[in-house]
N, C-alpha and C. Protein backbone atom coordinates (compact mmCIF):
# COMPACT_ATOMS: atom_id res chain seq x y z
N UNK A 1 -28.91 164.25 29.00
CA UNK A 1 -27.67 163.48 29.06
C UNK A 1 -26.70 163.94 27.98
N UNK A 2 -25.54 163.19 28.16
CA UNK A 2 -24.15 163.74 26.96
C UNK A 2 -24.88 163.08 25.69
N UNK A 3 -24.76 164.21 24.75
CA UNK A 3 -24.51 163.74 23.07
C UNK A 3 -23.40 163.53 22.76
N UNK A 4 -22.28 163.26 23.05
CA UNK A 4 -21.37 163.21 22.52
C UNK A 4 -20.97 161.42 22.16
N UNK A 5 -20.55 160.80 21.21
CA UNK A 5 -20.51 159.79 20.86
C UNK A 5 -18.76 158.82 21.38
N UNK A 6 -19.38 157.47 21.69
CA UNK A 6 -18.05 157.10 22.00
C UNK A 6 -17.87 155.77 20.85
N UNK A 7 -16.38 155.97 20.96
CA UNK A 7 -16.09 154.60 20.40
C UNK A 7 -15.82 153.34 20.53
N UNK A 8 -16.13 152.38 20.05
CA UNK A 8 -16.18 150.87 20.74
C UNK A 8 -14.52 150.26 19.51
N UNK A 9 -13.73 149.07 20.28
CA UNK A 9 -12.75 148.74 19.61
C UNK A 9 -12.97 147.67 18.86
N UNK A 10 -12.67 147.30 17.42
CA UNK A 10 -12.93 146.04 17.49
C UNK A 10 -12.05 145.07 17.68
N UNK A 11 -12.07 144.12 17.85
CA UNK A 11 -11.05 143.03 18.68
C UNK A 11 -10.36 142.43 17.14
N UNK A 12 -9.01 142.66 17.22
CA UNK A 12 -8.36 141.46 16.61
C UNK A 12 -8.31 140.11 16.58
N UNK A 13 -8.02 139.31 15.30
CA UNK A 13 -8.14 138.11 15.87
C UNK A 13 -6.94 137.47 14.99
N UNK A 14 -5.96 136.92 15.21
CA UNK A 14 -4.73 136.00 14.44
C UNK A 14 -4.26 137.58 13.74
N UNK A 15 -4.05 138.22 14.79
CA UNK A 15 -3.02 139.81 14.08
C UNK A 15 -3.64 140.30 12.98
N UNK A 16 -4.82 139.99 12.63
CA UNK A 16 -5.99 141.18 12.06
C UNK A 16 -6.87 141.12 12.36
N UNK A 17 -7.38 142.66 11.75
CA UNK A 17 -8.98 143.08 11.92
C UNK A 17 -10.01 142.34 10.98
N UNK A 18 -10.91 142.98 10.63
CA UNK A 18 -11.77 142.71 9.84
C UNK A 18 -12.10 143.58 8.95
N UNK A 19 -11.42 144.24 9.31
CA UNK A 19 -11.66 145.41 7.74
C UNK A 19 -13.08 146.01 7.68
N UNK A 20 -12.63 145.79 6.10
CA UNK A 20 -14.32 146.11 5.54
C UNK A 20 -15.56 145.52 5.83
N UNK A 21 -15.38 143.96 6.70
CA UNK A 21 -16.34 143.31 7.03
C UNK A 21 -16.58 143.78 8.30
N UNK A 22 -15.79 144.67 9.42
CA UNK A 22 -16.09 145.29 10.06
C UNK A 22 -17.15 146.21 10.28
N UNK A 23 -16.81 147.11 8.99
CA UNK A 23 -17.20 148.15 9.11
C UNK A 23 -18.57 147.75 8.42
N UNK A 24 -18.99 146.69 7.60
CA UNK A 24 -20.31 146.57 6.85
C UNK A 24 -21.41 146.09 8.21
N UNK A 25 -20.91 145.68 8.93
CA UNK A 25 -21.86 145.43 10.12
C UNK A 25 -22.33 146.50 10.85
N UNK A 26 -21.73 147.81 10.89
CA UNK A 26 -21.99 148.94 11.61
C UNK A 26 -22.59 149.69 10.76
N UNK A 27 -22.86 150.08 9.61
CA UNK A 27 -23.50 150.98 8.85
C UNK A 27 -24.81 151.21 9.15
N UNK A 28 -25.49 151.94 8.48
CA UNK A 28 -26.88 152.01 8.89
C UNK A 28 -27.92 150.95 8.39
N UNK A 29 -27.51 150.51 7.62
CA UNK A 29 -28.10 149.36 6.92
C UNK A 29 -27.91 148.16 7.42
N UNK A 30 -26.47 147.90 7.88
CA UNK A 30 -26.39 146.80 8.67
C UNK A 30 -26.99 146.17 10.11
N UNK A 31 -27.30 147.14 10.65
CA UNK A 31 -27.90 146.72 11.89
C UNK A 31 -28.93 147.44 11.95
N UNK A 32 -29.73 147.82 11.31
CA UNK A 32 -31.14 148.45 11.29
C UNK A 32 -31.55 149.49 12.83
N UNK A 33 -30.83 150.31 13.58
CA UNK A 33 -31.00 151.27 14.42
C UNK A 33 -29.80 152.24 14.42
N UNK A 34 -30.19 153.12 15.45
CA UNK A 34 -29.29 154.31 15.16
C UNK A 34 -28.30 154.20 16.18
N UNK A 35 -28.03 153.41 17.05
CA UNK A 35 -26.84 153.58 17.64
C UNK A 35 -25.68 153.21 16.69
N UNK A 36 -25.73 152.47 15.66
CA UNK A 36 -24.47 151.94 14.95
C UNK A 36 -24.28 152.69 13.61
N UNK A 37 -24.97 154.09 13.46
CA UNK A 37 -25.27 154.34 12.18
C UNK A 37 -24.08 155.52 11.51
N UNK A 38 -22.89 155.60 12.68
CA UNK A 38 -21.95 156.38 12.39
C UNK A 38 -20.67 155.78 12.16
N UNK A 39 -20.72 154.62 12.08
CA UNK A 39 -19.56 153.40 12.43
C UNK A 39 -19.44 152.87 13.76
N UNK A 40 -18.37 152.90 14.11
CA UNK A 40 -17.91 152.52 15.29
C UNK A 40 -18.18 153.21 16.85
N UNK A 41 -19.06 153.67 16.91
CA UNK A 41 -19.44 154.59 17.73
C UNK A 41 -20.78 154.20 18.30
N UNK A 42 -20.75 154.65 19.59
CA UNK A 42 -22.01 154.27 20.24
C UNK A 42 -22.28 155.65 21.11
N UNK A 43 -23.47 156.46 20.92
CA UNK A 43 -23.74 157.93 21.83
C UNK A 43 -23.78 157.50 22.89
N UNK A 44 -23.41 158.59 23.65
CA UNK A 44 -23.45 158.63 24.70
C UNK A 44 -25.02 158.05 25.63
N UNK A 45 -25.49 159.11 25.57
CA UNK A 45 -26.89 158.66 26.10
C UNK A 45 -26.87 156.82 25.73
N UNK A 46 -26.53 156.37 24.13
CA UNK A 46 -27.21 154.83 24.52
C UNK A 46 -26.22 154.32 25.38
N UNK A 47 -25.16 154.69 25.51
CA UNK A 47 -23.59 154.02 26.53
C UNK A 47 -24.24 153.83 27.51
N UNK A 48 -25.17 155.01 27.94
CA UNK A 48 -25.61 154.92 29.60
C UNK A 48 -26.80 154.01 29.60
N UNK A 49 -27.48 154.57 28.65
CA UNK A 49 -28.60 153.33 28.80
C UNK A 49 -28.43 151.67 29.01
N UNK A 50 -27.41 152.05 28.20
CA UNK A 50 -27.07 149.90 28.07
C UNK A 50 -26.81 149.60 29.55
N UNK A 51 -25.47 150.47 30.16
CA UNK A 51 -25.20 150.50 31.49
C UNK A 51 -26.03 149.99 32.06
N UNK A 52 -27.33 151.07 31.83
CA UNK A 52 -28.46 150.99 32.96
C UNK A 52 -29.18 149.68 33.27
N UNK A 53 -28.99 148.78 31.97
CA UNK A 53 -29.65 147.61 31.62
C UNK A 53 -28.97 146.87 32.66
N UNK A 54 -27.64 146.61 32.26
CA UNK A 54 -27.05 145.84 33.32
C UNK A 54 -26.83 145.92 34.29
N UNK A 55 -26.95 147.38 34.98
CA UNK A 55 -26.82 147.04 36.50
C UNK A 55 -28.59 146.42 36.96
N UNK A 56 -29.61 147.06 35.79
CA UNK A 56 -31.22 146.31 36.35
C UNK A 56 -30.50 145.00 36.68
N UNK A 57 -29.75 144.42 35.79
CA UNK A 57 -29.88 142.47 36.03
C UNK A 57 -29.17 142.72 37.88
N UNK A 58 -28.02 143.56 38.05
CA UNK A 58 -27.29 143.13 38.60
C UNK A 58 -26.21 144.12 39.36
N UNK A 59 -25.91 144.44 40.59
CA UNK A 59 -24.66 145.54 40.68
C UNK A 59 -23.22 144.93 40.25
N UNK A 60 -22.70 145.78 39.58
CA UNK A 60 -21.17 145.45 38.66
C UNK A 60 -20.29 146.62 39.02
N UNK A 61 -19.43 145.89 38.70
CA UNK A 61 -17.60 146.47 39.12
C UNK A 61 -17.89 147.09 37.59
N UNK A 62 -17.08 148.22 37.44
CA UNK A 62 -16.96 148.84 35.64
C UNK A 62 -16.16 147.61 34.67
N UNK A 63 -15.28 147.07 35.47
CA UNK A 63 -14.79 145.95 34.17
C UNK A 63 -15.57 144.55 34.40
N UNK A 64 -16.70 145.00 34.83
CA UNK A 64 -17.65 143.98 34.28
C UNK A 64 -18.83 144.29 33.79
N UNK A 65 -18.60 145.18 33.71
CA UNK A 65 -19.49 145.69 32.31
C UNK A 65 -18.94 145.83 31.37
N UNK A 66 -17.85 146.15 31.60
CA UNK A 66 -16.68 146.25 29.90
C UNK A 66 -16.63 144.89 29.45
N UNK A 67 -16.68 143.62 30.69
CA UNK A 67 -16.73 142.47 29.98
C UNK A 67 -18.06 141.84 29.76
N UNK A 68 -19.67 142.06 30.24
CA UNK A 68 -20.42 141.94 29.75
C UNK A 68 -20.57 142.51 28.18
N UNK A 69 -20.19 143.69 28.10
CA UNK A 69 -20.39 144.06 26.68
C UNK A 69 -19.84 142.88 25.63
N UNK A 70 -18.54 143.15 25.58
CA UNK A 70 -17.24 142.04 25.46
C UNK A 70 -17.97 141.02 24.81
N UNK A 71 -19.52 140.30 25.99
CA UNK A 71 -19.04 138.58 25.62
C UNK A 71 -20.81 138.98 24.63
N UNK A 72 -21.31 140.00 24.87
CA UNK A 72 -22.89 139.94 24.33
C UNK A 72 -22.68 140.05 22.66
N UNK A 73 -21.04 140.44 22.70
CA UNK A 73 -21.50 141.64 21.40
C UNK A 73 -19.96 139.89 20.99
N UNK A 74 -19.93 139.28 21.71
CA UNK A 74 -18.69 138.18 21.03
C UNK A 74 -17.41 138.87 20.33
N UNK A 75 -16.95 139.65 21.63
CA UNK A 75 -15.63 139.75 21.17
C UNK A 75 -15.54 141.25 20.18
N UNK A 76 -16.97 142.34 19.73
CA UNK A 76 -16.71 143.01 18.84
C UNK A 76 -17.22 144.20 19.12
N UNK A 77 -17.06 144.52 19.96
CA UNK A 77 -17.60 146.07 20.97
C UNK A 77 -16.93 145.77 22.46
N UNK A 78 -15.79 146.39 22.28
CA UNK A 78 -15.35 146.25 23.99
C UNK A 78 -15.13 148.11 24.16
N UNK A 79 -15.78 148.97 25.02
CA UNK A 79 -15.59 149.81 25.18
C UNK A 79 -14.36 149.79 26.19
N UNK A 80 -13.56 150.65 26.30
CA UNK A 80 -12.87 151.22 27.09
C UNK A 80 -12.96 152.06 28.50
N UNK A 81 -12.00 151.53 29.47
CA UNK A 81 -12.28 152.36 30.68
C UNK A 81 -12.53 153.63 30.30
N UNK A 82 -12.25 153.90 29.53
CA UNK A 82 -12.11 156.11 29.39
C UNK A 82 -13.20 156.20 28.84
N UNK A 83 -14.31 154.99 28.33
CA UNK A 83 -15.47 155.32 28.18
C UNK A 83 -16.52 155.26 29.05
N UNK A 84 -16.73 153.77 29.75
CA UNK A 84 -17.65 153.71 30.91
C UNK A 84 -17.74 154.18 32.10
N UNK A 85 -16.15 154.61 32.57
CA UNK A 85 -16.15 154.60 34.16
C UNK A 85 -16.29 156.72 34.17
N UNK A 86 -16.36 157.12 33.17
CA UNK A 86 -16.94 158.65 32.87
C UNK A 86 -18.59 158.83 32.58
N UNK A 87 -18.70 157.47 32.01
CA UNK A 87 -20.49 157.43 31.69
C UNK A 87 -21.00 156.78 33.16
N UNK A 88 -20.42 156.28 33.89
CA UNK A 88 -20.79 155.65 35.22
C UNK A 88 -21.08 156.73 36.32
N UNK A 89 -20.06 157.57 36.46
CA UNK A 89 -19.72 158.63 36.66
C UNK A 89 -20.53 159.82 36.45
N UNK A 90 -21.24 160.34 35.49
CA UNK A 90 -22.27 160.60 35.27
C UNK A 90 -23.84 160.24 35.92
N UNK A 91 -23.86 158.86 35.49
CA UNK A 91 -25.16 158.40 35.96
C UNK A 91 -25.18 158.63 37.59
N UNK A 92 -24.11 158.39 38.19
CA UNK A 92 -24.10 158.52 39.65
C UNK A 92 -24.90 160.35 39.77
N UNK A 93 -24.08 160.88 39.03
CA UNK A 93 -24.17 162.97 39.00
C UNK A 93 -25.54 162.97 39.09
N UNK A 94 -26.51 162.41 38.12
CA UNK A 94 -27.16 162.42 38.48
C UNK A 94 -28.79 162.06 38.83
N UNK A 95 -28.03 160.56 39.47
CA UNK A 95 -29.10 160.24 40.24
C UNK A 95 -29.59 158.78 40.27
N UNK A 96 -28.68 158.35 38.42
CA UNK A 96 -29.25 157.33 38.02
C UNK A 96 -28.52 156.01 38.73
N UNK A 97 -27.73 155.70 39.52
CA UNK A 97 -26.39 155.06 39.79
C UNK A 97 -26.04 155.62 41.59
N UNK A 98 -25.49 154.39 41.99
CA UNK A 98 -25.04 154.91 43.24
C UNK A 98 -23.90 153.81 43.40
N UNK A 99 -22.98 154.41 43.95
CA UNK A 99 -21.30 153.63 43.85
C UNK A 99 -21.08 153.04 45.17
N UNK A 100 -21.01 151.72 45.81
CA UNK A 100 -20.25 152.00 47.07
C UNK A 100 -18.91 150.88 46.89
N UNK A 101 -18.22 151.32 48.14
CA UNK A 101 -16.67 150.66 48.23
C UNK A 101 -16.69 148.84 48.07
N UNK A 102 -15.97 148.57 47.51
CA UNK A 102 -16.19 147.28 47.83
C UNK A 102 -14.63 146.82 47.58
N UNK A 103 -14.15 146.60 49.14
CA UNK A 103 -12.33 146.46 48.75
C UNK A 103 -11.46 147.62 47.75
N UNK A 104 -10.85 147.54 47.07
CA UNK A 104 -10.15 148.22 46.35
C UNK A 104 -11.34 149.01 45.09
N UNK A 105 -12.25 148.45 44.75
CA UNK A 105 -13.00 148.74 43.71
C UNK A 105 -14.26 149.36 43.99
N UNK A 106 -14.83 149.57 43.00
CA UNK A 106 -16.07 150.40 43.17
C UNK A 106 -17.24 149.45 42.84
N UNK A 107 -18.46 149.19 43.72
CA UNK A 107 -19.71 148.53 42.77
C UNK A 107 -20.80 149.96 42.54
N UNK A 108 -21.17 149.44 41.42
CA UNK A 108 -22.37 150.33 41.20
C UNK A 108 -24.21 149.42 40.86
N UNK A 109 -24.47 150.27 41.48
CA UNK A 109 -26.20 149.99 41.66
C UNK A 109 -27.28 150.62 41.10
N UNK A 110 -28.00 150.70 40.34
CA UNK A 110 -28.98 151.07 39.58
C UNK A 110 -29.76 151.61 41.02
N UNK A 111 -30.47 152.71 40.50
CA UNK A 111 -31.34 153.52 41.72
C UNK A 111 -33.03 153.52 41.01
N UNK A 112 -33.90 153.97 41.74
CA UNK A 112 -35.64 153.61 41.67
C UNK A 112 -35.42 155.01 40.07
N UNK A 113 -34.75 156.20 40.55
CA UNK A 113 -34.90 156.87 39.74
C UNK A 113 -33.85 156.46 37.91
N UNK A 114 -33.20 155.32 38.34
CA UNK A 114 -32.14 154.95 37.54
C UNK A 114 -33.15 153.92 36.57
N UNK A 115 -34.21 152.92 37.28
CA UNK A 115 -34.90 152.44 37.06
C UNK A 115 -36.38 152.84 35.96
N UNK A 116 -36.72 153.97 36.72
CA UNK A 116 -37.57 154.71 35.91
C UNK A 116 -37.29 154.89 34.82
N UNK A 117 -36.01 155.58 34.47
CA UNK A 117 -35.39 156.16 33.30
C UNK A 117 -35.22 154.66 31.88
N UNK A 118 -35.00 153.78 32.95
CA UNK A 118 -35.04 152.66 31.90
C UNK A 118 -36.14 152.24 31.19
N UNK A 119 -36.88 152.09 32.00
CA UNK A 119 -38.23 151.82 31.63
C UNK A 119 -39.02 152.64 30.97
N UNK A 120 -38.78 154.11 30.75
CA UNK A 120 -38.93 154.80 30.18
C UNK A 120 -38.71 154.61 28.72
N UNK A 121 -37.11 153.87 28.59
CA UNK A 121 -36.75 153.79 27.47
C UNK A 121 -36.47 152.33 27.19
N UNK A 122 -37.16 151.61 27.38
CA UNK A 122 -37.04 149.88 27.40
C UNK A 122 -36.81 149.64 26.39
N UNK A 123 -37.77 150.22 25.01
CA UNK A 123 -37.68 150.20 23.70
C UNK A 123 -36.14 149.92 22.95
N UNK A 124 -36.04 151.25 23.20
CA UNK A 124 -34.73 151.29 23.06
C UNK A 124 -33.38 150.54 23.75
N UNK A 125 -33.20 150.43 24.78
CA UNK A 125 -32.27 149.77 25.68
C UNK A 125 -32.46 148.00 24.80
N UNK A 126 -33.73 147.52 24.98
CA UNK A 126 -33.88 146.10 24.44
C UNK A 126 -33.15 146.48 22.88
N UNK A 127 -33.37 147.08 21.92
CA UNK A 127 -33.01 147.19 20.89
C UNK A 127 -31.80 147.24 20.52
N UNK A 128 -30.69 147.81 21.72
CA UNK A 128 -29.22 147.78 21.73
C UNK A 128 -28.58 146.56 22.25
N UNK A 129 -29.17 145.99 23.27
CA UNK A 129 -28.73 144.65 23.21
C UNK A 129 -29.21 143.66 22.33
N UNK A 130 -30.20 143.56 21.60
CA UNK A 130 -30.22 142.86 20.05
C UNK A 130 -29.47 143.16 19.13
N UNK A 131 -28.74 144.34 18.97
CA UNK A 131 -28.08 144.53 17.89
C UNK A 131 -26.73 144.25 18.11
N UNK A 132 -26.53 144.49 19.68
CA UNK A 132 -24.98 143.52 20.29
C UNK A 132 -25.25 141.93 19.85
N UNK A 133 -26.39 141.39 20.40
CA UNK A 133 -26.59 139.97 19.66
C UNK A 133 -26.64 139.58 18.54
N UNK A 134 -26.82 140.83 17.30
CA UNK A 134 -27.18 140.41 15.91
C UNK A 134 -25.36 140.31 15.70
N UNK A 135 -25.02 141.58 15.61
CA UNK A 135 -23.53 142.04 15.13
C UNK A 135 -22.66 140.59 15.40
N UNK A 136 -23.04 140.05 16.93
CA UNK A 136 -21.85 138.91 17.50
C UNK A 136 -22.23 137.75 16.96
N UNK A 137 -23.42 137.52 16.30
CA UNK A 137 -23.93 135.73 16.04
C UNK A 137 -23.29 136.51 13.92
N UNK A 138 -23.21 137.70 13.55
CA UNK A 138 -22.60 137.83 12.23
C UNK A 138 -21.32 137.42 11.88
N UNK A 139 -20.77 138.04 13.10
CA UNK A 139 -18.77 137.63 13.10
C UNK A 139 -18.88 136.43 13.56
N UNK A 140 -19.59 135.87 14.01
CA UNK A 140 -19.31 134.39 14.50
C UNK A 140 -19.51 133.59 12.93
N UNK A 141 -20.48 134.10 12.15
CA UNK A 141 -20.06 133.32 11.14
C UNK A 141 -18.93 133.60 10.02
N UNK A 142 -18.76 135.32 10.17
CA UNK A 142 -17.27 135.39 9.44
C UNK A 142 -16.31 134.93 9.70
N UNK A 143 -16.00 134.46 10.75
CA UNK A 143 -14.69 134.12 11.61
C UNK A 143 -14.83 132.26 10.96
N UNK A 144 -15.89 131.91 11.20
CA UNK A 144 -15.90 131.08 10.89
C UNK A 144 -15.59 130.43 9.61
N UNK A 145 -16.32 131.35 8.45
CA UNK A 145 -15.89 131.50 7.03
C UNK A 145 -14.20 131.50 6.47
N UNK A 146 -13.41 132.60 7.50
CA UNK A 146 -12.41 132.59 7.11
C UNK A 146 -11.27 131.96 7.84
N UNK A 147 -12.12 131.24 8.58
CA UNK A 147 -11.08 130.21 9.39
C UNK A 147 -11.13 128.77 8.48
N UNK A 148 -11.54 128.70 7.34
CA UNK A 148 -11.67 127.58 6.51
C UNK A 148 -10.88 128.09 5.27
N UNK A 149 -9.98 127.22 4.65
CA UNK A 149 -8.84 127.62 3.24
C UNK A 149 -10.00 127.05 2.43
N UNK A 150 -9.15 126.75 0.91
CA UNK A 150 -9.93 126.13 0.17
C UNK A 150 -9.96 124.70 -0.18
N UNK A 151 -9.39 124.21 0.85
CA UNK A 151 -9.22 122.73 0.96
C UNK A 151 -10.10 122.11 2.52
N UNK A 152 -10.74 122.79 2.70
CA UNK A 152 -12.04 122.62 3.73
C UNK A 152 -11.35 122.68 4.95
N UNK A 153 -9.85 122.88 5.77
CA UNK A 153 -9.65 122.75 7.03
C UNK A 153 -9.40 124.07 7.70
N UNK A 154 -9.70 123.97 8.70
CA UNK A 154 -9.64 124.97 9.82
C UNK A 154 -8.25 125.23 10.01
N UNK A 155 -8.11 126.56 11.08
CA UNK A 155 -6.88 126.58 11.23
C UNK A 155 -6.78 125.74 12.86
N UNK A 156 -7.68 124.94 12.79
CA UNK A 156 -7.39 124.18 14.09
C UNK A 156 -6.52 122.76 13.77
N UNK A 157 -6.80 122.55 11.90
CA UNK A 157 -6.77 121.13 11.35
C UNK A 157 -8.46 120.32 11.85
N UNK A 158 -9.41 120.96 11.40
CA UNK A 158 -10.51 119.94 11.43
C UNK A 158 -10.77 120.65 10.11
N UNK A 159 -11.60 118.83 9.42
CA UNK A 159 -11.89 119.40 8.51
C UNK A 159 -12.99 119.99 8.06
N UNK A 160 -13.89 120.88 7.23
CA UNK A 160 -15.32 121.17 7.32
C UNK A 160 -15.62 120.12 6.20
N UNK A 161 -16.40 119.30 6.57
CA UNK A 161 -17.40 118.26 5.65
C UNK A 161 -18.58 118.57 5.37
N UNK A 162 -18.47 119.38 5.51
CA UNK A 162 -20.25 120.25 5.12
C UNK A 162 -20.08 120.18 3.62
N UNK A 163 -19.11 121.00 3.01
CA UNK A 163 -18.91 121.52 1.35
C UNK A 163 -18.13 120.79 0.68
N UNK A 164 -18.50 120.88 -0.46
CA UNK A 164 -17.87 119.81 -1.65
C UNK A 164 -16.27 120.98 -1.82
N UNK A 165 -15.67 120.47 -2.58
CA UNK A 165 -13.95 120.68 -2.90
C UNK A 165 -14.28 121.97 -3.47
N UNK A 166 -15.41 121.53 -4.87
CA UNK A 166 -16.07 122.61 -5.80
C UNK A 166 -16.64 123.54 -5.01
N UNK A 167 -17.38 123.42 -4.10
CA UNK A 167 -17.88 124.53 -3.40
C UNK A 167 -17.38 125.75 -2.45
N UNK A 168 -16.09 124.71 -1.84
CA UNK A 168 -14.72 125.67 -1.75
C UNK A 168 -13.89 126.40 -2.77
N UNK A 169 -13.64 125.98 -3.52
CA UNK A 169 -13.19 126.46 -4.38
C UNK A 169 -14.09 127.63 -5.14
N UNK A 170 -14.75 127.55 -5.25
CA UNK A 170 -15.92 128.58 -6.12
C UNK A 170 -16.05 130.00 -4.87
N UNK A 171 -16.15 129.41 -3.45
CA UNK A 171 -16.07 130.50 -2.20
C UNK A 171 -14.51 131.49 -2.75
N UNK A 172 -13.96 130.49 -2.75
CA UNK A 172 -12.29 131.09 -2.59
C UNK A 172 -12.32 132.22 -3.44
N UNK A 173 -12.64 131.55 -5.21
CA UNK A 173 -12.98 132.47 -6.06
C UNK A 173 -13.44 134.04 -5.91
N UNK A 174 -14.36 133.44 -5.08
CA UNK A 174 -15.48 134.74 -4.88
C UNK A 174 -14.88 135.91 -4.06
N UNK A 175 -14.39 135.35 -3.17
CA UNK A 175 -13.56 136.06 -2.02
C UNK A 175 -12.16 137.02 -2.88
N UNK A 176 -11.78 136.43 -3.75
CA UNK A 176 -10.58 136.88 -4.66
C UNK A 176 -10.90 137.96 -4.87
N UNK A 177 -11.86 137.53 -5.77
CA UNK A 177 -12.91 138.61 -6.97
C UNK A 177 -13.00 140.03 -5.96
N UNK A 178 -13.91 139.25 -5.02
CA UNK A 178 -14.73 140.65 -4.55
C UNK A 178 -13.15 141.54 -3.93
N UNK A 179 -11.76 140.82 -3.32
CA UNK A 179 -11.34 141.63 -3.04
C UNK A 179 -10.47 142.89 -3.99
N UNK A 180 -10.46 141.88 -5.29
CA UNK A 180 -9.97 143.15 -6.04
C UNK A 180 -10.91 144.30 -6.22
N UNK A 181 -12.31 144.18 -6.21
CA UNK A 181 -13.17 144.61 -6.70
C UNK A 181 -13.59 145.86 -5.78
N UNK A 182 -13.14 145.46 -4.29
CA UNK A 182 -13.80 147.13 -3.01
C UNK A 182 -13.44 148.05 -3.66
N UNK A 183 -11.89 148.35 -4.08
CA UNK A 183 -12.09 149.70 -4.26
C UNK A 183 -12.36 150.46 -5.41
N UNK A 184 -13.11 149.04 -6.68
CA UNK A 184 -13.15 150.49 -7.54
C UNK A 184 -14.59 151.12 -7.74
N UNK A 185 -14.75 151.65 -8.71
CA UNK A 185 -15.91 152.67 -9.14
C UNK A 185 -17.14 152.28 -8.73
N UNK A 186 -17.84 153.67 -7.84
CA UNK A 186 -19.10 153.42 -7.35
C UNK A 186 -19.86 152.46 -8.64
N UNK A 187 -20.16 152.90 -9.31
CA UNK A 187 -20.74 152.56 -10.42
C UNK A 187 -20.31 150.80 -10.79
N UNK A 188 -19.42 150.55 -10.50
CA UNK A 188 -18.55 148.89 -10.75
C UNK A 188 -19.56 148.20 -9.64
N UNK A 189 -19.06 148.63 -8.59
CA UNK A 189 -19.54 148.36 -7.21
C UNK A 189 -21.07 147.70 -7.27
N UNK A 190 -21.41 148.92 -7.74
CA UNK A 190 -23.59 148.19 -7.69
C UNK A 190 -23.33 147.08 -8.60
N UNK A 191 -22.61 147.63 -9.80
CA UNK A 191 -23.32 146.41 -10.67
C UNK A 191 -22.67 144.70 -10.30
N UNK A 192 -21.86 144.57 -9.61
CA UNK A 192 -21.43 143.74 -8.62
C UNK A 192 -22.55 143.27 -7.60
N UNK A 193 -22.75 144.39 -7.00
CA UNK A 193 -23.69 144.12 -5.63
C UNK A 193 -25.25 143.25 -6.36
N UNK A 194 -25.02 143.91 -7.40
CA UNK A 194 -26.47 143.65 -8.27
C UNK A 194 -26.28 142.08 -8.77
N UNK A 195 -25.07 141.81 -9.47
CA UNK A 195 -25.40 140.49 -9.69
C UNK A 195 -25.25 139.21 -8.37
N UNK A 196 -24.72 139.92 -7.26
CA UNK A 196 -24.44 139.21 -6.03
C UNK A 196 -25.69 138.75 -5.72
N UNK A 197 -26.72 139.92 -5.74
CA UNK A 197 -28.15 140.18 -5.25
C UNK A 197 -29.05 139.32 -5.93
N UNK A 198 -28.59 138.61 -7.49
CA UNK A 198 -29.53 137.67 -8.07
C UNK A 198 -28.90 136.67 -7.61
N UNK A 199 -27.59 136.44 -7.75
CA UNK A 199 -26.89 135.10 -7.57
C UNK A 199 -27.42 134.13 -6.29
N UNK A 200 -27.77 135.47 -5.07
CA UNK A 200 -27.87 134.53 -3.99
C UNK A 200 -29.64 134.27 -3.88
N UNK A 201 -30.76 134.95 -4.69
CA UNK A 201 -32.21 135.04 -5.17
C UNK A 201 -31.67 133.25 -6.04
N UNK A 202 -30.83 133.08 -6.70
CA UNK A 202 -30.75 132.14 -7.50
C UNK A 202 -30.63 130.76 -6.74
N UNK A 203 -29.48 130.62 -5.45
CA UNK A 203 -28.94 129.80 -4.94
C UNK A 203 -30.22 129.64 -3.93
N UNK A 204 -31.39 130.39 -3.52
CA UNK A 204 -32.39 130.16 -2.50
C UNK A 204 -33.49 129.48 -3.27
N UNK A 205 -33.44 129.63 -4.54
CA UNK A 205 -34.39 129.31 -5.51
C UNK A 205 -35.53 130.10 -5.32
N UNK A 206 -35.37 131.61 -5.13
CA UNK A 206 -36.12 132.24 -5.45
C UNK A 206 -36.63 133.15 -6.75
């Protein structure tokens, strides 16, 4: 199959990204496998594999697989037509996929030999949709984090009653801090990461 790697977008939300919290979810460290270990990019071969997963559940139109991805990964991997309907396209070449008309659109169907190939690689295939599930239940709590000021309300106007005033406030702090703090010296950086690394050993009471 293609080595060549594609890229996934991440979704804006209130006219920004996520930045650096973006990109800390994709590293190699962040999601513990190798499809996410270049950033934003997903190889080819796993593009098709995932595919393959979903047509097993089911035959799909290509923008419903663009929107299965979409809702697994919550909003933070939506590949692009110029990515799937060329990896679809493929799998049909050869062998794994079979297309037929359906009105204006195309459905596609997983084949016995499309099947094999999965199962072949179940391992793996299961492992990419966990890491769509890990990545989307992560931003669900960043989004959440920064949808709260330091006076506990949402930008909906509810308020969060979970945390004391102090406990907002001390977040807010933190959030300040660390943002002056990304870009400087590797060396700054650890020893940051390092006292982050007791602080939160401290707050578990470990």
């Amino acid at each position: 199959m293609h080595r060549h790697s594609h890229h996934f977008s991440g979704r804006h939300h209130g006219g920004r990204g996520f930045g650096h919290f973006g990109k800390g979810f994709l590293d190699g460290g962040g999601m513990g496998g190798r499809a996410f270990g270049m950033g934003r990019k997903l190889a080819s071969v796993d593009l098709q594999l995932v595919i393959l997963g979903l047509l097993a559940e089911k035959p799909r139109h290509g923008y419903e697989i663009i929107k299965a991805l979409d809702e697994r990964s919550k909003g933070f991997y939506i590949p692009s037509p110029g990515m799937v309907y060329p990896a679809l396209t493929y799998l049909e070449e050869i062998g794994h996929a079979t297309v037929e008309v359906d009105g204006a659109r195309k459905l596609y169907n997983i084949t016995d030999a499309g099947k094999e190939h999965l199962e072949a690689n179940r391992a793996m295939a299961d492992s990419l949709f966990a890491q769509f599930g890990r990545v989307g239940e992560r931003m669900d709590r960043v989004r959440r984090a920064m949808r709260i000021d330091e006076t506990g309300e949402t930008t909906d106007g509810e308020i969060d009653r979970r945390g004391s005033k102090e406990l907002l406030h001390a977040r807010r702090d933190l959030k300040t801090v660390l943002a002056d703090k990304w870009d400087s010296p590797r060396e700054e950086q650890l020893r940051i990461a390092d006292i982050l690394k007791r602080a939160s050993k401290e707050i578990l009471g470990q």
